[in-house]
C-alpha atoms as a PDB file:
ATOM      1  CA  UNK A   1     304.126  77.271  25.335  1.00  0.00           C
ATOM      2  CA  UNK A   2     301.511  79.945  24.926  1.00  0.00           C
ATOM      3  CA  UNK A   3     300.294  81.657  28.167  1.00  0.00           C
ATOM      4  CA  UNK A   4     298.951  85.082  27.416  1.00  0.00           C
ATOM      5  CA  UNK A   5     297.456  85.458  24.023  1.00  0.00           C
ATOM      6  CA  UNK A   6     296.538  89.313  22.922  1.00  0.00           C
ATOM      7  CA  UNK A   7     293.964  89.707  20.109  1.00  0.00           C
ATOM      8  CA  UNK A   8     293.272  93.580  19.159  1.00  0.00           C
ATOM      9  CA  UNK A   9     289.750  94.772  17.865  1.00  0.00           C
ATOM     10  CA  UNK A  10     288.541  98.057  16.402  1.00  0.00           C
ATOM     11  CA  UNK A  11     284.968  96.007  15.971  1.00  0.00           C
ATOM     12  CA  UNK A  12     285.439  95.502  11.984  1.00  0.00           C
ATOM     13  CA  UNK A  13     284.855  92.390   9.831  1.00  0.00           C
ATOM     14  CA  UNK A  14     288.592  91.664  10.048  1.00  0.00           C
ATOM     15  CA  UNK A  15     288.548  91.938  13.488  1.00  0.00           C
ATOM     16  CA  UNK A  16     285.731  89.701  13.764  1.00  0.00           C
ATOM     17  CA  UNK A  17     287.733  87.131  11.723  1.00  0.00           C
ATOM     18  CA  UNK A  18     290.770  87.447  13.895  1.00  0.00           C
ATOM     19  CA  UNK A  19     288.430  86.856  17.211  1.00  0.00           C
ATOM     20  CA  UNK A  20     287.216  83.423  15.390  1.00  0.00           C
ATOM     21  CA  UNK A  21     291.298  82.641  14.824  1.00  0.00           C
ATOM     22  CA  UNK A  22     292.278  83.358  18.457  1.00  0.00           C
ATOM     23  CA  UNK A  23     289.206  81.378  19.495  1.00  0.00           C
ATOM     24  CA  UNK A  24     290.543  78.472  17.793  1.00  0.00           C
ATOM     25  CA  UNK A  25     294.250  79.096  18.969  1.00  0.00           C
ATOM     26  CA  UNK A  26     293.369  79.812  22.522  1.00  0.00           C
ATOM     27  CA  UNK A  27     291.079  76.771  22.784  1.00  0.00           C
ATOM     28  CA  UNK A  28     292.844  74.371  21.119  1.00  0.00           C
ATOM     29  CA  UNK A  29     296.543  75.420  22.600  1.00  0.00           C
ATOM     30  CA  UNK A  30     294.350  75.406  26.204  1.00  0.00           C
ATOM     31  CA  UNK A  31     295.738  78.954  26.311  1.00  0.00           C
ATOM     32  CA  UNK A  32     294.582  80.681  29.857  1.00  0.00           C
ATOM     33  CA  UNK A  33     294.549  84.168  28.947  1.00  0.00           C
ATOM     34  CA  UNK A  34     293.070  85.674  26.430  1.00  0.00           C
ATOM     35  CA  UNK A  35     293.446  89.924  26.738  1.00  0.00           C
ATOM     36  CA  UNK A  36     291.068  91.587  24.349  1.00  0.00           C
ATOM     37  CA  UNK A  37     292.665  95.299  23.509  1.00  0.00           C
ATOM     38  CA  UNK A  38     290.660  98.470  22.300  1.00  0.00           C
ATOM     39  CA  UNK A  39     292.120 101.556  21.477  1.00  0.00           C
ATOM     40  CA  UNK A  40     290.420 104.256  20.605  1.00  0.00           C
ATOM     41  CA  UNK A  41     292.758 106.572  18.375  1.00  0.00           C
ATOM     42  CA  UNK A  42     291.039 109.933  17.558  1.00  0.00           C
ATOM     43  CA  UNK A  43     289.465 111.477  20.878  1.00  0.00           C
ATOM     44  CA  UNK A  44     290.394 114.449  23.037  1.00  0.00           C
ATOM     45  CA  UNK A  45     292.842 114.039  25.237  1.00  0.00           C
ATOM     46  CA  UNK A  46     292.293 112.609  28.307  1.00  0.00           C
ATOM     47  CA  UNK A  47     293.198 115.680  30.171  1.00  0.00           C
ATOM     48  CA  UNK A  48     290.554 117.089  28.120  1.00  0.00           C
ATOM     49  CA  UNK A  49     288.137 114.388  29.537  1.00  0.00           C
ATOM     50  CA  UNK A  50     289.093 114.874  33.030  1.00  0.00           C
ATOM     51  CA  UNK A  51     289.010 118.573  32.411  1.00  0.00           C
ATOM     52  CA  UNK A  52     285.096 118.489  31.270  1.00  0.00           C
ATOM     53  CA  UNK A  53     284.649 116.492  34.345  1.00  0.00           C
ATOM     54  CA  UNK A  54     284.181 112.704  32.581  1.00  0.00           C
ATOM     55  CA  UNK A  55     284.545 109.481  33.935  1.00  0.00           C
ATOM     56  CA  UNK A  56     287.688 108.500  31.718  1.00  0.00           C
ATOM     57  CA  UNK A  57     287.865 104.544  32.785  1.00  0.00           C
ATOM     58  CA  UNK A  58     283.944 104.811  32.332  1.00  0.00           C
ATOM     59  CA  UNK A  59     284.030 105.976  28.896  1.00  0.00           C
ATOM     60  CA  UNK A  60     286.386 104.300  27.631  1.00  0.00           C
ATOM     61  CA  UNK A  61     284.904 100.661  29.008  1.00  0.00           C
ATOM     62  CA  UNK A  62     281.758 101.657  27.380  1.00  0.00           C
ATOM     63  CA  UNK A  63     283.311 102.576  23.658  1.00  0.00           C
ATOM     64  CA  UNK A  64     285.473  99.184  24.136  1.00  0.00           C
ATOM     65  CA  UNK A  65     282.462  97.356  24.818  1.00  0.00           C
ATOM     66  CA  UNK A  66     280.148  98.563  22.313  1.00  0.00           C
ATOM     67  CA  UNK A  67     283.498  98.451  19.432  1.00  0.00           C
ATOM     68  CA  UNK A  68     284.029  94.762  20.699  1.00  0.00           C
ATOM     69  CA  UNK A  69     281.170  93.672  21.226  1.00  0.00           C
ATOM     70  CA  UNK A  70     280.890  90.871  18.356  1.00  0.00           C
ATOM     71  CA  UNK A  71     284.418  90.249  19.664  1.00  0.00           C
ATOM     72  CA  UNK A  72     283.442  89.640  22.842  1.00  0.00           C
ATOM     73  CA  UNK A  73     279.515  87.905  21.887  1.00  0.00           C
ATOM     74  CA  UNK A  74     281.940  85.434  20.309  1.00  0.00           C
ATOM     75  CA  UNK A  75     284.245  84.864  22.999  1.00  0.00           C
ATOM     76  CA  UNK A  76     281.825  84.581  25.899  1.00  0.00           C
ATOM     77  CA  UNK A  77     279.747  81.668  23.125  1.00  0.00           C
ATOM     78  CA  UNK A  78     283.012  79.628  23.201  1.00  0.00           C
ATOM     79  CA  UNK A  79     283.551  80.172  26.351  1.00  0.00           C
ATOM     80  CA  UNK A  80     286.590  81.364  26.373  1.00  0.00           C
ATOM     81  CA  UNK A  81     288.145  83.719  29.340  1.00  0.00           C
ATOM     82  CA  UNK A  82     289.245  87.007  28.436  1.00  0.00           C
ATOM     83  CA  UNK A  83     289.827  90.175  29.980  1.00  0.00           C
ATOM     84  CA  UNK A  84     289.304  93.901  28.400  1.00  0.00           C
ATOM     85  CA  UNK A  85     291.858  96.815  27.878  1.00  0.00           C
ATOM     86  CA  UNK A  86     291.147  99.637  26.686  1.00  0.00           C
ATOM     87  CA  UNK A  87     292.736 102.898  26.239  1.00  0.00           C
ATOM     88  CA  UNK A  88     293.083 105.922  24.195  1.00  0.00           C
ATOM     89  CA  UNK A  89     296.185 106.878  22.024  1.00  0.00           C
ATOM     90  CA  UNK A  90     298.174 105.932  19.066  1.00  0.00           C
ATOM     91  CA  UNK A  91     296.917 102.105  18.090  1.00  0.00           C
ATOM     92  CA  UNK A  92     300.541 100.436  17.697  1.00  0.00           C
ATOM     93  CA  UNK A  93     302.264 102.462  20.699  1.00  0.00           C
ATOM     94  CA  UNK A  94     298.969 101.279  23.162  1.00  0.00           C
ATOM     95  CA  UNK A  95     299.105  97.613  21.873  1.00  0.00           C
ATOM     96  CA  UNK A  96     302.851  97.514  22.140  1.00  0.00           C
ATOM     97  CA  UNK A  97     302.700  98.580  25.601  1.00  0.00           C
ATOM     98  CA  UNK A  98     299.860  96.413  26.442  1.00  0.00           C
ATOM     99  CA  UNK A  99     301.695  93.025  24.780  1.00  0.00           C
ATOM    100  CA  UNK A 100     304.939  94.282  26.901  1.00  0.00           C
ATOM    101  CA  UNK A 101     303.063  94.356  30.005  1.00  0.00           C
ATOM    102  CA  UNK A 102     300.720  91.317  29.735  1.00  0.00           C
ATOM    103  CA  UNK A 103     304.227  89.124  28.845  1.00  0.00           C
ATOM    104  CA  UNK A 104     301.964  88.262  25.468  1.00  0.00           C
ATOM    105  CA  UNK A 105     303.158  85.015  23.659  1.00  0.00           C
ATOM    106  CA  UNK A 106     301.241  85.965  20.556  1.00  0.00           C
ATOM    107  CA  UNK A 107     299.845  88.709  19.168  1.00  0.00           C
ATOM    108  CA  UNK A 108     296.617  88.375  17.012  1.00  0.00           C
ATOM    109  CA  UNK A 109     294.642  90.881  14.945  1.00  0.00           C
ATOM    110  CA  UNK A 110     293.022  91.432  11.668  1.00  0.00           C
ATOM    111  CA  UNK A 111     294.711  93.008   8.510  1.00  0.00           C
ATOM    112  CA  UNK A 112     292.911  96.250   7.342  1.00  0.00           C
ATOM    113  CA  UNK A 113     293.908  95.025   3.543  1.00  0.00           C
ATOM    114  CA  UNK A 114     295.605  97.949   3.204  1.00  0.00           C
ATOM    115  CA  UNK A 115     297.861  97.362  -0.786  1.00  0.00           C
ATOM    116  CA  UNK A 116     301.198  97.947  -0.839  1.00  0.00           C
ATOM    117  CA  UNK A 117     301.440 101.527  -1.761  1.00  0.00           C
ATOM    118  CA  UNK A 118     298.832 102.763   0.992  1.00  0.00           C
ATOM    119  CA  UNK A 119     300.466 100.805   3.772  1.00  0.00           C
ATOM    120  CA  UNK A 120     303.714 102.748   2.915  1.00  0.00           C
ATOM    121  CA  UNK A 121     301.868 106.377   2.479  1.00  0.00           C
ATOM    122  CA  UNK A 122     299.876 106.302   5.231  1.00  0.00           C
ATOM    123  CA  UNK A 123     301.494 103.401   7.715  1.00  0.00           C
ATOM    124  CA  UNK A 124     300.119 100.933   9.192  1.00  0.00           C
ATOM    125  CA  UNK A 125     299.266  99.682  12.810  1.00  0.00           C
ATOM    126  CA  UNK A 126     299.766  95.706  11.490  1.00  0.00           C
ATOM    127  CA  UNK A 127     303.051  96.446   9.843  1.00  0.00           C
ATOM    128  CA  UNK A 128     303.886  98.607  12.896  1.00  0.00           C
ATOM    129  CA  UNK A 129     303.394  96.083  15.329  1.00  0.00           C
ATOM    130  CA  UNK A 130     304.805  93.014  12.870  1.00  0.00           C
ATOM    131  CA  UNK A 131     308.348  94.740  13.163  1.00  0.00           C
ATOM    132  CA  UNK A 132     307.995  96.043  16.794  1.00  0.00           C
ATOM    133  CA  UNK A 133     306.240  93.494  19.127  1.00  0.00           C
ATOM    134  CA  UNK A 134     307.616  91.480  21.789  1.00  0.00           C
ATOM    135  CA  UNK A 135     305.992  88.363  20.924  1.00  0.00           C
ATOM    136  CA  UNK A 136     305.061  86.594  17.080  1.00  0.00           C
ATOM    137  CA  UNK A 137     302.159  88.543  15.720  1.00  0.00           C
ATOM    138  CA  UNK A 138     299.656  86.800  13.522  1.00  0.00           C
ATOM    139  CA  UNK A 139     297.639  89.176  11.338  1.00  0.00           C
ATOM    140  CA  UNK A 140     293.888  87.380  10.020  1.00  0.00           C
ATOM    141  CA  UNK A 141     293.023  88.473   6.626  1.00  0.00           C
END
């Protein structure tokens, strides 16, 4: 039985096709939580942050919520619960962590359409997390 579903955004049209999925799967399934994840990948550090005397959680609620926000418009319409993560760092490592921690039963999130060749130059954070996560992944095309 699904408990914890854990649908990642980074605000783009996939994304926004992978919130209408989860909204289907979570409501349906009657799945009780629903953990939105944002990471923000190229920032300074947050030493950096701290350093230049910013509000770290602040900041990085406010990029989360203004990258998610369709994700989250859409979620709030169907009334579905969710929570927000977000965090800065490398996409897969932050999403694996967060999936490990939240005891995720599925993992949802939309494909960048990356072909074969690129996703094997330049990696990729679906492939990444396909072979890697704790829990079945579904990636929304």
């Amino acid at each position: 039985m699904f408990r914890t579903l854990l649908l990642a955004t980074d605000g783009s049209e996939n994304a926004r096709r992978a919130t209408a999925t989860a909204i289907e799967i979570a409501a349906g399934l009657a799945i009780p939580s629903v953990v939105v994840v944002h990471v923000v990948g190229k920032a300074p550090s947050e030493a950096e942050l701290v350093r230049a005397g910013l509000d770290v959680h602040a900041l990085l609620e406010e990029e989360a919520r203004r990258a998610a926000g369709s994700t989250l418009d859409l979620l709030d319409a169907a009334k579905v619960p969710y929570s927000l993560r977000a965090a800065l760092g490398d996409p897969a490592g932050v999403i694996l962590g967060i999936a490990e921690k939240e005891a995720a039963d599925l993992l949802v999130l939309g494909s960048r359409g990356l072909g074969a060749l690129s996703g094997l130059v330049m990696g990729s954070v679906s492939q990444k997390l396909v072979h890697l996560a704790p829990c079945p992944v579904l990636i929304v095309k």
